[in-house]
N, C-alpha and C. Protein backbone atom coordinates (compact mmCIF):
# COMPACT_ATOMS: atom_id res chain seq x y z
N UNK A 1 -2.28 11.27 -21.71
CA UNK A 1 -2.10 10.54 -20.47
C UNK A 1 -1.73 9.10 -20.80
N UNK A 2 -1.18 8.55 -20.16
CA UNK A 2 -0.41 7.15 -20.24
C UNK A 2 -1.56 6.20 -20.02
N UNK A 3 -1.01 5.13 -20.21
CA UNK A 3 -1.96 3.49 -20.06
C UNK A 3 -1.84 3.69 -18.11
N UNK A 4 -0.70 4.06 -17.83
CA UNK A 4 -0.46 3.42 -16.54
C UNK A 4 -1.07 4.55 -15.30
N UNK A 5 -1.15 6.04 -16.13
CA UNK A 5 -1.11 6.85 -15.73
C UNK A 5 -2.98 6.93 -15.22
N UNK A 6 -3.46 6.53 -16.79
CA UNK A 6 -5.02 6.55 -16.40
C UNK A 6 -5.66 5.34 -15.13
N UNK A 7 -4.50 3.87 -15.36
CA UNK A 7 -5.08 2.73 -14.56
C UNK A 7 -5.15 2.72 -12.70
N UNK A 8 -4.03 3.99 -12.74
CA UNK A 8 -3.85 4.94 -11.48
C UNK A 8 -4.82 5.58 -11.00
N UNK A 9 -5.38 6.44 -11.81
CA UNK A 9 -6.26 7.52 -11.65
C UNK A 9 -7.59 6.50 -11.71
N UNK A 10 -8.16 5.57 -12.30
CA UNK A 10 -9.45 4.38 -12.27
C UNK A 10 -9.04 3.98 -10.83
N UNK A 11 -8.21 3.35 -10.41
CA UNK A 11 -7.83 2.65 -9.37
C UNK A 11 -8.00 3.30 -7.90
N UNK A 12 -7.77 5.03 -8.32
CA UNK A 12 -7.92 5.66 -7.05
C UNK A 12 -9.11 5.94 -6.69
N UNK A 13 -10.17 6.15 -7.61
CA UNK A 13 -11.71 6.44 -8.02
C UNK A 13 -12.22 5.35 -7.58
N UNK A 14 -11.82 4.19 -8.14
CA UNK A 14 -12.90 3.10 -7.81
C UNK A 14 -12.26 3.23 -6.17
N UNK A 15 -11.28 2.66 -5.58
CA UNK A 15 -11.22 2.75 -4.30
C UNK A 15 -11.56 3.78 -3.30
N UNK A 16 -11.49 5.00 -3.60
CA UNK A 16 -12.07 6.36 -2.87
C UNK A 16 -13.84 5.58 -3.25
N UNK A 17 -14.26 5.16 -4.02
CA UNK A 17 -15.93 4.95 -3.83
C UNK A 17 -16.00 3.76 -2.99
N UNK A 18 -15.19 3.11 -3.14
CA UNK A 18 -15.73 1.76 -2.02
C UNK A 18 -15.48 1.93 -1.13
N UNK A 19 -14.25 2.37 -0.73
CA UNK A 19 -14.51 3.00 0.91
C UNK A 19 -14.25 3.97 1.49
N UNK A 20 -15.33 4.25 0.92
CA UNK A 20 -15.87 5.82 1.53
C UNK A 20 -16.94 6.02 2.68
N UNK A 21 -17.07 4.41 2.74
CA UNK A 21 -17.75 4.23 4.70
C UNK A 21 -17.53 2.97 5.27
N UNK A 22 -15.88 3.25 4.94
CA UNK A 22 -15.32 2.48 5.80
C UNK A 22 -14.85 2.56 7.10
N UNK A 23 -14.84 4.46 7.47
CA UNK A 23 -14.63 4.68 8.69
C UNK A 23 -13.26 5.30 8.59
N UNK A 24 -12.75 5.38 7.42
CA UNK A 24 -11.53 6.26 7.40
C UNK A 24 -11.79 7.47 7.15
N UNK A 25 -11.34 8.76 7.90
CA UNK A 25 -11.30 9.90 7.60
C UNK A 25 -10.74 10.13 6.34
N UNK A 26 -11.49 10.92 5.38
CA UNK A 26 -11.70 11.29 4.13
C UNK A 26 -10.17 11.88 3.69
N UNK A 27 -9.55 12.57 4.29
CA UNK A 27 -8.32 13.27 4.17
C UNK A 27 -7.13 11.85 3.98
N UNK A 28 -7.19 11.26 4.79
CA UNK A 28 -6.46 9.87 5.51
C UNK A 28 -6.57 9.12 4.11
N UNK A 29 -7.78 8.72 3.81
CA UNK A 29 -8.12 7.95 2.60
C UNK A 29 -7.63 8.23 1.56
N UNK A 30 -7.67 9.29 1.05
CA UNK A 30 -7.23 10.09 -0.09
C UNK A 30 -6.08 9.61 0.01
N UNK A 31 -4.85 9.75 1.34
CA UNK A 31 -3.81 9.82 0.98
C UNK A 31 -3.43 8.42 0.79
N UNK A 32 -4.18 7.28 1.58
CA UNK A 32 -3.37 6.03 1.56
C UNK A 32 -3.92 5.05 0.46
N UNK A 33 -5.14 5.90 -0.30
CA UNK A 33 -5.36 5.36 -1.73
C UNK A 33 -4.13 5.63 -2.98
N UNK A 34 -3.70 7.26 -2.69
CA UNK A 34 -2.73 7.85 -3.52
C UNK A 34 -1.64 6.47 -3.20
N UNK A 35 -1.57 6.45 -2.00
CA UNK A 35 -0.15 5.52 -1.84
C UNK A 35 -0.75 4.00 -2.57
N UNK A 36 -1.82 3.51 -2.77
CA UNK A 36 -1.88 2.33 -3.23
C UNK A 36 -1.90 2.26 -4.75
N UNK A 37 -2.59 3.66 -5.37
CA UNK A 37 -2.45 3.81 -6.63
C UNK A 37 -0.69 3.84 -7.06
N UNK A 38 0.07 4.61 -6.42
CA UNK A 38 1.67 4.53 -6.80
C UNK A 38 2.25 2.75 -7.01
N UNK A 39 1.87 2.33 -6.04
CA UNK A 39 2.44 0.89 -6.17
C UNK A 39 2.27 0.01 -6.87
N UNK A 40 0.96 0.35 -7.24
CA UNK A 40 0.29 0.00 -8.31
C UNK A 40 0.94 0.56 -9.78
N UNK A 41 1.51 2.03 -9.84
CA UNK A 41 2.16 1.85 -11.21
C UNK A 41 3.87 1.69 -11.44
N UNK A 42 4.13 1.04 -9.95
CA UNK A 42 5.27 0.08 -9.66
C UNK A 42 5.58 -1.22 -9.95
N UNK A 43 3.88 -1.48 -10.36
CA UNK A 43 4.26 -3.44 -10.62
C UNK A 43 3.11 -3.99 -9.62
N UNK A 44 2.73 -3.63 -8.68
CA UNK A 44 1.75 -4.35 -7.88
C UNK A 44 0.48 -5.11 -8.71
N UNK A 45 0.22 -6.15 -8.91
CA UNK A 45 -0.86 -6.60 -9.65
C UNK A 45 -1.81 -7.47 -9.38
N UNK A 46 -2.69 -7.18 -9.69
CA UNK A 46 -3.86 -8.12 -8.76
C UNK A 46 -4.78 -7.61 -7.67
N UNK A 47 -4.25 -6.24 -7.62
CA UNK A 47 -4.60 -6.02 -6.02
C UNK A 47 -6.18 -5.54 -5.06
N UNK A 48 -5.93 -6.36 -3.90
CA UNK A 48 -6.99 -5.82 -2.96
C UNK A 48 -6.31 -5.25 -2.11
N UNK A 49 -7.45 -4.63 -1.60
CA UNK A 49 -7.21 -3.80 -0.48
C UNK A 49 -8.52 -3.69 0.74
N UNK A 50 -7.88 -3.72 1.88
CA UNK A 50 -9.31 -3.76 2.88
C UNK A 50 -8.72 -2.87 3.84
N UNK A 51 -10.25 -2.29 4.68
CA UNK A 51 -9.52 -1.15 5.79
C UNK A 51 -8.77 -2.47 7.37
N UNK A 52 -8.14 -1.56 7.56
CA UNK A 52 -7.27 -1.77 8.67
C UNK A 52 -7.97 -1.62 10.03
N UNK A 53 -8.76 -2.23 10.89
CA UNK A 53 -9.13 -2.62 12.08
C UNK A 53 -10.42 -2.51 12.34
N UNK A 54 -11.17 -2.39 13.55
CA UNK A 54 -12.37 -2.72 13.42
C UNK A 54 -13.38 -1.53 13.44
N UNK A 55 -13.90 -1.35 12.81
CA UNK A 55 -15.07 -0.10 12.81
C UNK A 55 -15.83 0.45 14.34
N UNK A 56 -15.87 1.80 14.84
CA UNK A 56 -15.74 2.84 13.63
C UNK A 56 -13.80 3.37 13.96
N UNK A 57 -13.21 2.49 14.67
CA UNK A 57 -11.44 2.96 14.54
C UNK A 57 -10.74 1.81 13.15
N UNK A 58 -11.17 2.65 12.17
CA UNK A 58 -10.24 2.37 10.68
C UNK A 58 -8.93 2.88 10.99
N UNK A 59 -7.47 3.17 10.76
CA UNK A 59 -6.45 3.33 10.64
C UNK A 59 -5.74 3.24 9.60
N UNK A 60 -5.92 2.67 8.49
CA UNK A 60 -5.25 2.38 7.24
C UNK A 60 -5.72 1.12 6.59
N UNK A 61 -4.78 0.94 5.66
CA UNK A 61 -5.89 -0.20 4.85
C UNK A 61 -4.42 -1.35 4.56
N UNK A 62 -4.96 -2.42 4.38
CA UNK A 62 -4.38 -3.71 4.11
C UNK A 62 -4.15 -3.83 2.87
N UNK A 63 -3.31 -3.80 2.51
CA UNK A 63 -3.05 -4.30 0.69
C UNK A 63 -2.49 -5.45 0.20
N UNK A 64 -3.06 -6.44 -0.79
CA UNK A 64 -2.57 -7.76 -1.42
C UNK A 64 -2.44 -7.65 -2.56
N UNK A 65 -1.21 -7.71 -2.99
CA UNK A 65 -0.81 -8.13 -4.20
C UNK A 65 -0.17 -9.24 -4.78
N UNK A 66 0.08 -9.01 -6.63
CA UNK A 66 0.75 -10.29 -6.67
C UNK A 66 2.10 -9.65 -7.75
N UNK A 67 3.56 -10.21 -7.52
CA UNK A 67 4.02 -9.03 -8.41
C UNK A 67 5.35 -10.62 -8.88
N UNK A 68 5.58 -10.10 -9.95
CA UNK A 68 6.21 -11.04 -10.46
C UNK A 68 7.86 -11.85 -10.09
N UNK A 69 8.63 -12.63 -10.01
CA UNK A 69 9.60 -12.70 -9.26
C UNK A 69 10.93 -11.99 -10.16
N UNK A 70 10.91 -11.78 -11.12
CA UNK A 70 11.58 -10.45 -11.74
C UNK A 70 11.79 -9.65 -11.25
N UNK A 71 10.30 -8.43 -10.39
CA UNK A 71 9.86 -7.66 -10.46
C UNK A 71 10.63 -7.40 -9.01
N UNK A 72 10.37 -8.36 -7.96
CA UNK A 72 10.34 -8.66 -6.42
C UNK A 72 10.96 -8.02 -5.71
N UNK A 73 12.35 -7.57 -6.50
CA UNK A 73 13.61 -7.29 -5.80
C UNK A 73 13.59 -5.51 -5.65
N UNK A 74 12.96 -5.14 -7.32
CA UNK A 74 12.72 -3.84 -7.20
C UNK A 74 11.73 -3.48 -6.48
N UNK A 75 10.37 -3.98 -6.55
CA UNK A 75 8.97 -3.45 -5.86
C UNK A 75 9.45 -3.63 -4.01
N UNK A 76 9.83 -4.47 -3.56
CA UNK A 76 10.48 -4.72 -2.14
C UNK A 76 11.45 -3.73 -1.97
N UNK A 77 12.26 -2.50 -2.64
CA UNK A 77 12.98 -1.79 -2.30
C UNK A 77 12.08 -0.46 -2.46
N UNK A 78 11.03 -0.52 -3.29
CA UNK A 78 10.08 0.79 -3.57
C UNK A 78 9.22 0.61 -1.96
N UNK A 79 8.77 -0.07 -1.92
CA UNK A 79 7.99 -0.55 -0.57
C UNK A 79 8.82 0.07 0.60
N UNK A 80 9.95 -0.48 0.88
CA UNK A 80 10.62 -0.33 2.33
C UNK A 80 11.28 0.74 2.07
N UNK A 81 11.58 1.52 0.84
CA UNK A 81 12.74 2.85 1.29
C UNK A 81 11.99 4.31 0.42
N UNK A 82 10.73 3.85 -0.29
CA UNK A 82 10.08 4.88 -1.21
C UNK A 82 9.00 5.75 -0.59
N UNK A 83 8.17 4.18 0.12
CA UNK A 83 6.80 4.40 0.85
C UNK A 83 6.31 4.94 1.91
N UNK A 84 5.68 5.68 2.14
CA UNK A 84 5.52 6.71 3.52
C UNK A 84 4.56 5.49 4.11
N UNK A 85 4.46 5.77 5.31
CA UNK A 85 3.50 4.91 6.22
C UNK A 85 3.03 3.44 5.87
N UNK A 86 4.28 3.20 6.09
CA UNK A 86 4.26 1.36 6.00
C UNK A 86 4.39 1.29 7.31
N UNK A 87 3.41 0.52 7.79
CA UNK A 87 3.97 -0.36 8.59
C UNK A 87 4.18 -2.01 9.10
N UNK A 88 3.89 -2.66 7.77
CA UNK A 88 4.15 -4.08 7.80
C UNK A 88 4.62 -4.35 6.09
N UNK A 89 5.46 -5.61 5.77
CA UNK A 89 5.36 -6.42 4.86
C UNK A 89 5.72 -7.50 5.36
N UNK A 90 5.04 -8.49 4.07
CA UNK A 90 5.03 -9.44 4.38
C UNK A 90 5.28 -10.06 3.04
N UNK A 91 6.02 -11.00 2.30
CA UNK A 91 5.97 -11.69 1.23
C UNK A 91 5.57 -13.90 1.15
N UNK A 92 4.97 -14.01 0.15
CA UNK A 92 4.85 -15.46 0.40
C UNK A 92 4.89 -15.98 -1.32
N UNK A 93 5.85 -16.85 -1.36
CA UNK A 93 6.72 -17.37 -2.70
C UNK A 93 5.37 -17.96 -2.78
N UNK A 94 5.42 -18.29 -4.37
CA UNK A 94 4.47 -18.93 -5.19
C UNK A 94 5.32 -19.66 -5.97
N UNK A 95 5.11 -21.38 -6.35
CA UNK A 95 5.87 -21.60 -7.03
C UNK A 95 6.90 -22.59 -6.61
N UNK A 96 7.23 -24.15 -7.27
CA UNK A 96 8.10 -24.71 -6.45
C UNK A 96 8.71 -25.84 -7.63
N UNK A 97 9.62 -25.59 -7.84
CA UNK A 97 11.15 -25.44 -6.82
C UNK A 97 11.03 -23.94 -6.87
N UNK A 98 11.22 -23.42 -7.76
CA UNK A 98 11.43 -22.10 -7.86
C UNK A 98 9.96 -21.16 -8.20
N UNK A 99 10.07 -19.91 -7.49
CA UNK A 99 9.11 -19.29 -7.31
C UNK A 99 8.92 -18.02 -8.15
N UNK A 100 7.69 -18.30 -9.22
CA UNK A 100 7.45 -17.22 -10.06
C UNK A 100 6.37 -16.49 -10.02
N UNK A 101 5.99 -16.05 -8.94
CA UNK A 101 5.53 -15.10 -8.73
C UNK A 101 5.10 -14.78 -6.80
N UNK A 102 5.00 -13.81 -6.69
CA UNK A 102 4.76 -13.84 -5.04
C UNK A 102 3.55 -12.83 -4.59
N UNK A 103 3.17 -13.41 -3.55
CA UNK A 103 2.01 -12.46 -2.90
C UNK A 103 2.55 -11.33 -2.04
N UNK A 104 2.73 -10.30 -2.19
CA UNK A 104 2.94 -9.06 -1.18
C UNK A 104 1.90 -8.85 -0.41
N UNK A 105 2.05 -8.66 0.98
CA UNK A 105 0.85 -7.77 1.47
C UNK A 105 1.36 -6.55 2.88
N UNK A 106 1.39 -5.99 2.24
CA UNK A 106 1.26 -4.50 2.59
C UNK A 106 0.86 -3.92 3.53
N UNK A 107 1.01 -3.04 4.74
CA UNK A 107 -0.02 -2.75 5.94
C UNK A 107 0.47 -1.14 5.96
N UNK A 108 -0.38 -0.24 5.35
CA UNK A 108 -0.50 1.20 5.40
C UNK A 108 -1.20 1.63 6.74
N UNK A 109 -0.38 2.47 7.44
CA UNK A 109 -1.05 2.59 8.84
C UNK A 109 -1.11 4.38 8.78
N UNK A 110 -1.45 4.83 10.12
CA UNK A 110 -1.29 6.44 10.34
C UNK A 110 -0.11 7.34 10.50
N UNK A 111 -0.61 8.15 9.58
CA UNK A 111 0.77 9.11 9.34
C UNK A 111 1.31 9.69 10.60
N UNK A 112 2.74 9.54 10.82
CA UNK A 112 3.61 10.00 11.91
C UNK A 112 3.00 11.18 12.17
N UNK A 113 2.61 11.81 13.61
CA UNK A 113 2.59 13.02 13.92
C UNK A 113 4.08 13.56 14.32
N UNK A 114 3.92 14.97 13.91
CA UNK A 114 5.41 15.61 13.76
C UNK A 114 5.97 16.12 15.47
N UNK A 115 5.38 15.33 16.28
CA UNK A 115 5.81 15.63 17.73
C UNK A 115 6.45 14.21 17.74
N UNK A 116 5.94 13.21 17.44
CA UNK A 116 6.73 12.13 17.37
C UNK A 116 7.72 11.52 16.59
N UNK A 117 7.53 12.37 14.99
CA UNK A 117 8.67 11.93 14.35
C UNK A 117 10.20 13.28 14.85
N UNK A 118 9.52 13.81 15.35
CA UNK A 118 11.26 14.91 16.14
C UNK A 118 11.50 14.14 17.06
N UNK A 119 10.67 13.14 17.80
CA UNK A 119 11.45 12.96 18.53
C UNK A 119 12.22 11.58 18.66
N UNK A 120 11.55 10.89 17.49
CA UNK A 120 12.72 9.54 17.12
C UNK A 120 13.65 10.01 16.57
N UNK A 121 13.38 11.35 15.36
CA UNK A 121 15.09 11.79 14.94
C UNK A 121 16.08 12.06 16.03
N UNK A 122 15.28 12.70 17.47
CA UNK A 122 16.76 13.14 18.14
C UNK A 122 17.19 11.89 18.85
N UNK A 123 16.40 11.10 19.31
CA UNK A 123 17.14 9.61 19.78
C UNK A 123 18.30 8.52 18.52
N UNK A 124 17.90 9.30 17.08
CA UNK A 124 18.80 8.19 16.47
C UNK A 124 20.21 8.78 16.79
């Protein structure tokens, strides 16, 4: 198993234990940890993560990272065209004149139900 492969698999463990009463359905969690562990072996570094609204209606979780300005152009295209159930970014430069490194933060929300994603496909 890889360096990046195991820091994935720690990352999903420790987060499935911390919030695991946070009020997210267990199924839900699983998946939007899986999605934070991926980004994570995309370049995301630094990262927190907190649940998404106020208890007991959790919805997804908030993610902060910090990813390098190298990195920015690729991780911002993994984010908006890779990632299932985004529904916010946000970036903020670090760094001046020029900015070497940036804060991402992330907003993982609830997975499309399939009555609603047929029916934005037939309106596009």
């Amino acid at each position: 198993m890889s360096g990046s492969a195991q820091a994935g698999d720690s990352l999903e463990k420790e987060l499935l234990h911390l919030l695991q009463f946070g009020g997210i359905n267990q199924d839900n969690l699983r998946e939007l940890v899986g999605i934070v562990a991926g980004l994570q072996n995309k370049g995301l570094k630094a990262i927190r993560v907190f649940p998404k609204g106020i208890p007991p209606v959790v919805d997804g979780l908030n993610v902060q990272a910090t990813v390098e300005s190298s990195q920015i152009a690729g991780i911002l295209n993994t984010i908006l065209s890779q990632t299932p159930r985004v529904s916010g970014v946000s970036i903020f430069p670090y760094g001046i004149p020029i900015p070497e490194i940036f804060q991402v933060n992330v907003t993982l929300g609830n997975p499309v139900e399939e009555g609603n994603s047929a029916e934005l496909g037939a309106g596009a």
